[in-house]
C-alpha atoms as a PDB file:
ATOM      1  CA  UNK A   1      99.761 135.040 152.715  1.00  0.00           C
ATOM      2  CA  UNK A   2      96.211 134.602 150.562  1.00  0.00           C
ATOM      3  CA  UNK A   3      98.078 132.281 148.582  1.00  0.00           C
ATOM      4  CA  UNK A   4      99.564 130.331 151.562  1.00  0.00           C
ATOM      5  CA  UNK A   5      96.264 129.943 152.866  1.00  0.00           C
ATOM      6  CA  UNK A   6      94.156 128.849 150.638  1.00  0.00           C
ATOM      7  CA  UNK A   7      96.985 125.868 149.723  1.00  0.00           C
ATOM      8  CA  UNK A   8      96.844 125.108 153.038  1.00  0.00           C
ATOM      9  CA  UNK A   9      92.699 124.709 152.908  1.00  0.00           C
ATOM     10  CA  UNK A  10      93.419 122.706 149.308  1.00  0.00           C
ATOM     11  CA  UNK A  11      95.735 120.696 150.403  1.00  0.00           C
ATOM     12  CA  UNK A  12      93.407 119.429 153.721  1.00  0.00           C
ATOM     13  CA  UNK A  13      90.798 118.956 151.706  1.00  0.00           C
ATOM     14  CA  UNK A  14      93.011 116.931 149.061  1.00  0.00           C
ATOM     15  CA  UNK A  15      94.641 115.135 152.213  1.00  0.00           C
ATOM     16  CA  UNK A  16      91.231 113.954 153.436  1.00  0.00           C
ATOM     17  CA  UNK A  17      89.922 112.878 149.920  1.00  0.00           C
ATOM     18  CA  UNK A  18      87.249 115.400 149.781  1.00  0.00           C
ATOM     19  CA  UNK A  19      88.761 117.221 146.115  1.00  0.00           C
ATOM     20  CA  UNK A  20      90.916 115.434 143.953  1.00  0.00           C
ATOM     21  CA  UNK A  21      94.805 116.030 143.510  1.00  0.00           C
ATOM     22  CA  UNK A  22      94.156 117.492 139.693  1.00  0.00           C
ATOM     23  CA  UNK A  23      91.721 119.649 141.178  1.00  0.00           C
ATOM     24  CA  UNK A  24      93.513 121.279 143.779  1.00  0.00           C
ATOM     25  CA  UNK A  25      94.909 124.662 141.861  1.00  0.00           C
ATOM     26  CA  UNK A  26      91.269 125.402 140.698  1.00  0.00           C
ATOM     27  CA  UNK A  27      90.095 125.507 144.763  1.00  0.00           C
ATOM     28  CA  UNK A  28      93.470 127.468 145.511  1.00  0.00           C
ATOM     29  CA  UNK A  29      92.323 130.216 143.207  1.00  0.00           C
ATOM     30  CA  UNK A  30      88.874 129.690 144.787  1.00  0.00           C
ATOM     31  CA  UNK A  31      89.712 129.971 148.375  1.00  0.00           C
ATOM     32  CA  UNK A  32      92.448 132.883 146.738  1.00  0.00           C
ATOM     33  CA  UNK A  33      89.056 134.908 145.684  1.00  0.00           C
ATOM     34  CA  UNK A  34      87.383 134.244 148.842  1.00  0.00           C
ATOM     35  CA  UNK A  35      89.879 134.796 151.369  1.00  0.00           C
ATOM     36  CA  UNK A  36      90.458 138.256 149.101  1.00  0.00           C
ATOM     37  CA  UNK A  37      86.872 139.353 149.239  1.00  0.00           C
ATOM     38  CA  UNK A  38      86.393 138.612 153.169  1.00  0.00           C
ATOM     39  CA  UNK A  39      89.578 140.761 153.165  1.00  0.00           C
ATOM     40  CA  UNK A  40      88.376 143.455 151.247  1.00  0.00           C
ATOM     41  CA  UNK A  41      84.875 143.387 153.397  1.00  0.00           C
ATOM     42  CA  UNK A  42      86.665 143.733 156.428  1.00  0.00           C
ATOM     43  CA  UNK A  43      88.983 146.304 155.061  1.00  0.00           C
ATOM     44  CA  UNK A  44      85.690 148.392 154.128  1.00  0.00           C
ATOM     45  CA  UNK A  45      83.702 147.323 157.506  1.00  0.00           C
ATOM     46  CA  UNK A  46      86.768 148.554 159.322  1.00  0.00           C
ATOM     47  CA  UNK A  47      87.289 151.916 157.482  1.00  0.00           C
ATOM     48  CA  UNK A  48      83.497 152.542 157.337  1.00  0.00           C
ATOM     49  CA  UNK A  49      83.303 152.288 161.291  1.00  0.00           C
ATOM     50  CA  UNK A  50      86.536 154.532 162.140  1.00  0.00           C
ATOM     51  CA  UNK A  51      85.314 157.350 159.943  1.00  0.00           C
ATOM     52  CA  UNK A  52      81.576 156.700 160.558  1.00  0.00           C
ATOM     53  CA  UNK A  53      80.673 155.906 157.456  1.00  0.00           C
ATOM     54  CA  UNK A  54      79.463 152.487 157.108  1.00  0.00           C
ATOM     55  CA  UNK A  55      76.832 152.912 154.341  1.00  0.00           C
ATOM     56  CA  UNK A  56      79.080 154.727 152.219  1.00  0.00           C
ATOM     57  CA  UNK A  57      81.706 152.176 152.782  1.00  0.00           C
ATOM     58  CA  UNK A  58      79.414 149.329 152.048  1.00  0.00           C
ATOM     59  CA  UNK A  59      77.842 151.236 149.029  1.00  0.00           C
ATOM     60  CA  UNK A  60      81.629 151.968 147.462  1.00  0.00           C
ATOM     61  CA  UNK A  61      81.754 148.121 147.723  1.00  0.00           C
ATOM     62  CA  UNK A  62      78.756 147.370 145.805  1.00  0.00           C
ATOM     63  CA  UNK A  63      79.459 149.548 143.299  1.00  0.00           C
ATOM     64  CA  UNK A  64      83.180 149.130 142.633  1.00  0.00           C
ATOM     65  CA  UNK A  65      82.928 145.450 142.805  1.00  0.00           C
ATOM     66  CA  UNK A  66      79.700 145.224 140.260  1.00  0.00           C
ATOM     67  CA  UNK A  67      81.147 147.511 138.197  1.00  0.00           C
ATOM     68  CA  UNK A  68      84.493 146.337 137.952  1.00  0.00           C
ATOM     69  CA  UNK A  69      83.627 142.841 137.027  1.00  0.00           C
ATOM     70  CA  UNK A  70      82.192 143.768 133.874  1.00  0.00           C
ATOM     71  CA  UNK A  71      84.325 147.009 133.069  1.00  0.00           C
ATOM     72  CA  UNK A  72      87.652 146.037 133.795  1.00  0.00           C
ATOM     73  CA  UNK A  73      90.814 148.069 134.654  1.00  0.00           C
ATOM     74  CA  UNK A  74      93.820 148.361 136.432  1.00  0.00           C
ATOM     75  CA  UNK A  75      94.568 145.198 138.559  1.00  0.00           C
ATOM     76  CA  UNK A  76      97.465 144.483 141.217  1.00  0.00           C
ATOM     77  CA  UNK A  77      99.756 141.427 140.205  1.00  0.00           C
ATOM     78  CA  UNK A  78      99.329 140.496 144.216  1.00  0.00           C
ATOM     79  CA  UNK A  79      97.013 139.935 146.884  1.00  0.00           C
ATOM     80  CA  UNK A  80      98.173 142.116 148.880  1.00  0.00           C
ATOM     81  CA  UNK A  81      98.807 145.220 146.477  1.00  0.00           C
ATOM     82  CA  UNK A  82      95.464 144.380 145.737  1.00  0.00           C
ATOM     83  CA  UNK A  83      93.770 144.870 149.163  1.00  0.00           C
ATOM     84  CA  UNK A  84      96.168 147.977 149.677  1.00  0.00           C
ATOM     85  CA  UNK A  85      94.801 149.637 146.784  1.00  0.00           C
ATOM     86  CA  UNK A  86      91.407 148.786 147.430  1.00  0.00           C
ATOM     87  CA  UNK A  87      91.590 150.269 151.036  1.00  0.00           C
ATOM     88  CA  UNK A  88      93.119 153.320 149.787  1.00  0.00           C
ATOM     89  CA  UNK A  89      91.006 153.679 147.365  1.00  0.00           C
ATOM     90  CA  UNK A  90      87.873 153.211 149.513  1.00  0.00           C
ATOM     91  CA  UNK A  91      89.772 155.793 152.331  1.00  0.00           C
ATOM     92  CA  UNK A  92      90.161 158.622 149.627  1.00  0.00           C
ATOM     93  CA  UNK A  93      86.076 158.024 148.449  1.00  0.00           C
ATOM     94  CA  UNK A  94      85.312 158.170 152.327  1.00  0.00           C
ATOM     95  CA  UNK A  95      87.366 161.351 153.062  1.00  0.00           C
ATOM     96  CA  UNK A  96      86.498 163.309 149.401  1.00  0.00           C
ATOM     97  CA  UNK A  97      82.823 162.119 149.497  1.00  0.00           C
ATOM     98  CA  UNK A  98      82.469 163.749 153.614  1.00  0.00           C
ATOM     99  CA  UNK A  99      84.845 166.607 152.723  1.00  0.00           C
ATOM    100  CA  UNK A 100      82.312 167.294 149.195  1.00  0.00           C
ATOM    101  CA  UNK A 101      79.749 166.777 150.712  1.00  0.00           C
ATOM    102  CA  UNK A 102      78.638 170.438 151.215  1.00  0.00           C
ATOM    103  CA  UNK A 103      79.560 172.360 148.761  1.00  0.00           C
ATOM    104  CA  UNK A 104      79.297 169.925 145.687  1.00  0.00           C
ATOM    105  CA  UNK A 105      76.617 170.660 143.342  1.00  0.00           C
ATOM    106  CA  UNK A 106      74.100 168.481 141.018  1.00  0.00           C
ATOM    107  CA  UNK A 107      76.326 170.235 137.854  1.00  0.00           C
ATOM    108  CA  UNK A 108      79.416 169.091 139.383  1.00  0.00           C
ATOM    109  CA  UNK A 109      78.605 165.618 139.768  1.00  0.00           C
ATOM    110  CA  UNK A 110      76.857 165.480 136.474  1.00  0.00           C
ATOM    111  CA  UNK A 111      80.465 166.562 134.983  1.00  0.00           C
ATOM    112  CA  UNK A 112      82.137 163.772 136.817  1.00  0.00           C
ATOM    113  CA  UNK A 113      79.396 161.217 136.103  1.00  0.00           C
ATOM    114  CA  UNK A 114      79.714 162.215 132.333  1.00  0.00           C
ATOM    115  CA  UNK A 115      83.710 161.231 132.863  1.00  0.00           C
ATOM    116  CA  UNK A 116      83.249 158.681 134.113  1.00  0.00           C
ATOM    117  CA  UNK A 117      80.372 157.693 131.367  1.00  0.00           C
ATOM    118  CA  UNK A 118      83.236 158.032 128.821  1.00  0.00           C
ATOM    119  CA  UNK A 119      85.411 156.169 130.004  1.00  0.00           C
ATOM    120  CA  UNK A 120      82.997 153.358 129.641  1.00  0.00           C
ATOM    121  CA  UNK A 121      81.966 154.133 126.008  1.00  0.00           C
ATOM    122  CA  UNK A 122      85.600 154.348 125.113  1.00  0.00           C
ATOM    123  CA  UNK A 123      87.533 151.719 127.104  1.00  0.00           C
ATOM    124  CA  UNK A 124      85.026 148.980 128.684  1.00  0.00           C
ATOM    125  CA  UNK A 125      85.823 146.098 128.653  1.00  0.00           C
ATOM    126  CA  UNK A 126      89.023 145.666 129.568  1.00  0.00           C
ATOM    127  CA  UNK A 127      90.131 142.210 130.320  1.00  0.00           C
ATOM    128  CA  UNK A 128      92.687 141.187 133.038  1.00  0.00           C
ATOM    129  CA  UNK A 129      96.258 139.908 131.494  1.00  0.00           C
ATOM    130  CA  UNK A 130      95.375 136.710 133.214  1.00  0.00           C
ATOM    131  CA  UNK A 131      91.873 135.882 132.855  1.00  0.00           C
ATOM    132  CA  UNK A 132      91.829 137.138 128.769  1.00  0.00           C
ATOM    133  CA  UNK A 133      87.710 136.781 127.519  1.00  0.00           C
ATOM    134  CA  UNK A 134      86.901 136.181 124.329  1.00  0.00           C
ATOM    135  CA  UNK A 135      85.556 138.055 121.693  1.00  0.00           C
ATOM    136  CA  UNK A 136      81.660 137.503 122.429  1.00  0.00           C
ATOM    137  CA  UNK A 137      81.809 138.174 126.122  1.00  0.00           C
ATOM    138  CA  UNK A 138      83.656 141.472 125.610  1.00  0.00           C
ATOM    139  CA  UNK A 139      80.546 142.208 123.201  1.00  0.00           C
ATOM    140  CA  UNK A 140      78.515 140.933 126.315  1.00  0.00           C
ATOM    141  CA  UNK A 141      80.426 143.061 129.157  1.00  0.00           C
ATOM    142  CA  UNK A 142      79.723 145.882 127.063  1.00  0.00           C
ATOM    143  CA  UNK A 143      76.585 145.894 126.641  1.00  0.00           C
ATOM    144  CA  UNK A 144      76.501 144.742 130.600  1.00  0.00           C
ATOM    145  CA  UNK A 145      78.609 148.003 131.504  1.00  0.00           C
ATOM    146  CA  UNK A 146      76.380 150.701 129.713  1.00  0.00           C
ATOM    147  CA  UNK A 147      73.271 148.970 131.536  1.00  0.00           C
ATOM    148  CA  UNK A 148      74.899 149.043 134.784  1.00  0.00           C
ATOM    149  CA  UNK A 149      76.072 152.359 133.881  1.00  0.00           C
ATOM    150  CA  UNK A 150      72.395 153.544 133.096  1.00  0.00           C
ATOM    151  CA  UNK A 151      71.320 152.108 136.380  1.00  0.00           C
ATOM    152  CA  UNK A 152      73.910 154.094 138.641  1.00  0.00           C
ATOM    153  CA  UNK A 153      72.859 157.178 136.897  1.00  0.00           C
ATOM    154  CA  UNK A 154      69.627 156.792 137.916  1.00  0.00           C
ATOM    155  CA  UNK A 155      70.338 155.376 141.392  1.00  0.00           C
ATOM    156  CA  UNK A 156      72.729 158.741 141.148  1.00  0.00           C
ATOM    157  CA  UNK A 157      69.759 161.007 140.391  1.00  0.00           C
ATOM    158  CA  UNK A 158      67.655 159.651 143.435  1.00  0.00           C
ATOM    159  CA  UNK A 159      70.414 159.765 146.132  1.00  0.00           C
ATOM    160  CA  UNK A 160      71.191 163.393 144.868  1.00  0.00           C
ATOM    161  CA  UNK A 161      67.663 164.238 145.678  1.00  0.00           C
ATOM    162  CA  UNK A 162      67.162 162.249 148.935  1.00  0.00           C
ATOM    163  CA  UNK A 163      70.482 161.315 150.552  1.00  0.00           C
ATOM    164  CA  UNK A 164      73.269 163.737 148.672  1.00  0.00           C
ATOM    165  CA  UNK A 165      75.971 162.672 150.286  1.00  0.00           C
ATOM    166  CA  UNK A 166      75.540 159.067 148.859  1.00  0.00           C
ATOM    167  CA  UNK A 167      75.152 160.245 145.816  1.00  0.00           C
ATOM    168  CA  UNK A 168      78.403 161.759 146.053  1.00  0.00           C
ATOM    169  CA  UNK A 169      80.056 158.178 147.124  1.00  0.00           C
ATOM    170  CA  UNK A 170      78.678 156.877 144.165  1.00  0.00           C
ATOM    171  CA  UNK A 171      80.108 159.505 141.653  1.00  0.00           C
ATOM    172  CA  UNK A 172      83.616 159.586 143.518  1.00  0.00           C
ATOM    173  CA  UNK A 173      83.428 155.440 143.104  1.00  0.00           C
ATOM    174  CA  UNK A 174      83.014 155.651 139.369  1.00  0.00           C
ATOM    175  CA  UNK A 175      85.032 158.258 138.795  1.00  0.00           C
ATOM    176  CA  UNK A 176      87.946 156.273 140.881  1.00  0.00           C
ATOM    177  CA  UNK A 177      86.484 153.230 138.191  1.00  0.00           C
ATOM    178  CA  UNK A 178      87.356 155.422 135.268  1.00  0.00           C
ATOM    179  CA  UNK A 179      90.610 156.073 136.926  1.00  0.00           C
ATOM    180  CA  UNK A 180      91.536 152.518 136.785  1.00  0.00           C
ATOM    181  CA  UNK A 181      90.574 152.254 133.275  1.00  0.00           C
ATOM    182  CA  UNK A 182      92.913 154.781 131.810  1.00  0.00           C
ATOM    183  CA  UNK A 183      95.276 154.201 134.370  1.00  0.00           C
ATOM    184  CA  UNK A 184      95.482 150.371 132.863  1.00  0.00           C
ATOM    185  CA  UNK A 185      95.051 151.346 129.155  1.00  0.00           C
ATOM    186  CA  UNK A 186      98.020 153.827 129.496  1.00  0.00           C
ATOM    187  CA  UNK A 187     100.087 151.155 131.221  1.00  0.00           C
ATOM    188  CA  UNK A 188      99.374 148.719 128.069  1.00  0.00           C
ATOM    189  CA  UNK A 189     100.535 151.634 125.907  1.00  0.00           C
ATOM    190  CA  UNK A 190     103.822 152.049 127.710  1.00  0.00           C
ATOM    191  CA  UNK A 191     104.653 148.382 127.585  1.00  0.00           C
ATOM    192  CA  UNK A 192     103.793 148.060 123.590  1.00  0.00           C
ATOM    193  CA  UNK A 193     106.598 151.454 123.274  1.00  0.00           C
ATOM    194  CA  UNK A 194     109.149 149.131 125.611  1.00  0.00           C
END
């Protein structure tokens, strides 16, 4: 449906001379991303209102989508798999980080920060099957991915002491990250044995 859309933008826009024919599968995947992200935003507006938790929602967003783009992991071969997954996953860091929330302690999250931590010394980068990067920007994500991992663990640090329940959303979000990293690494391994 994504797809079917954004041909359907392309395809005006190439019918009324505004992109050029050769052009028009570069703006599909454009309007592909797009439509995908407003998607996505909605999916996390929608959940964050219905359980009440629209700053968490919002900061699982930031945080999985920054983080992602420079880590890598496990990706859906559709759109719509894609948005699934990313509403389920945002649903199960909504209900875990609300039904944590009291009882989780500063030890506890520092033992799923540290998994999460890792999983981006062992793994990061990994690239997506269809958008392969080269040598030097896997050196570059790297280095990107411990920075941005340094940053969350201080961001981590000051929402444990002022806001804890954020602080849990954040640590659930990278740990679901680090999922997605092992989760694609072990599904490269299984395809080399087949």
């Amino acid at each position: 449906m994504i797809h079917k859309f954004a041909q359907m933008v392309a395809d005006f826009l190439c019918d009324n001379d505004t992109i050029k024919e050769e052009e028009k599968d570069i703006y599909i995947y454009g309007y592909e991303i797009i439509i995908s992200n407003i998607v996505n935003f909605l999916i996390i507006l929608t959940l964050g209102l219905l359980l009440h938790q629209v700053i968490d929602g919002f900061l699982f967003y930031i945080v999985f989508i920054i983080t992602r783009q420079y880590c890598g992991g496990y990706h859906a071969n559709t759109y719509l798999k894609c948005n699934i997954l990313f509403g389920t996953l945002c649903l199960v860091t909504l209900c875990f980080s609300k039904m944590l929330y009291p009882s989780t302690s500063f030890i506890s999250l520092l033992i799923l920060f540290l998994i999460y931590i890792g999983c981006i010394l062992e793994y990061a980068p990994i690239d997506n099957e269809h958008k392969k990067i080269s040598a030097e920007d896997k050196k570059k994500y790297r280095r990107i991915s411990i920075w941005i991992s340094v940053l969350w663990s201080a961001v981590d640090i000051v929402l444990y002491l002022t806001v804890k329940k954020y602080a849990i959303t954040l640590t659930i979000t990278l740990v679901i990250i680090a999922m997605l990293m092992v989760i694609e690494i072990n599904r490269r391994k299984e395809l080399i044995l087949e």
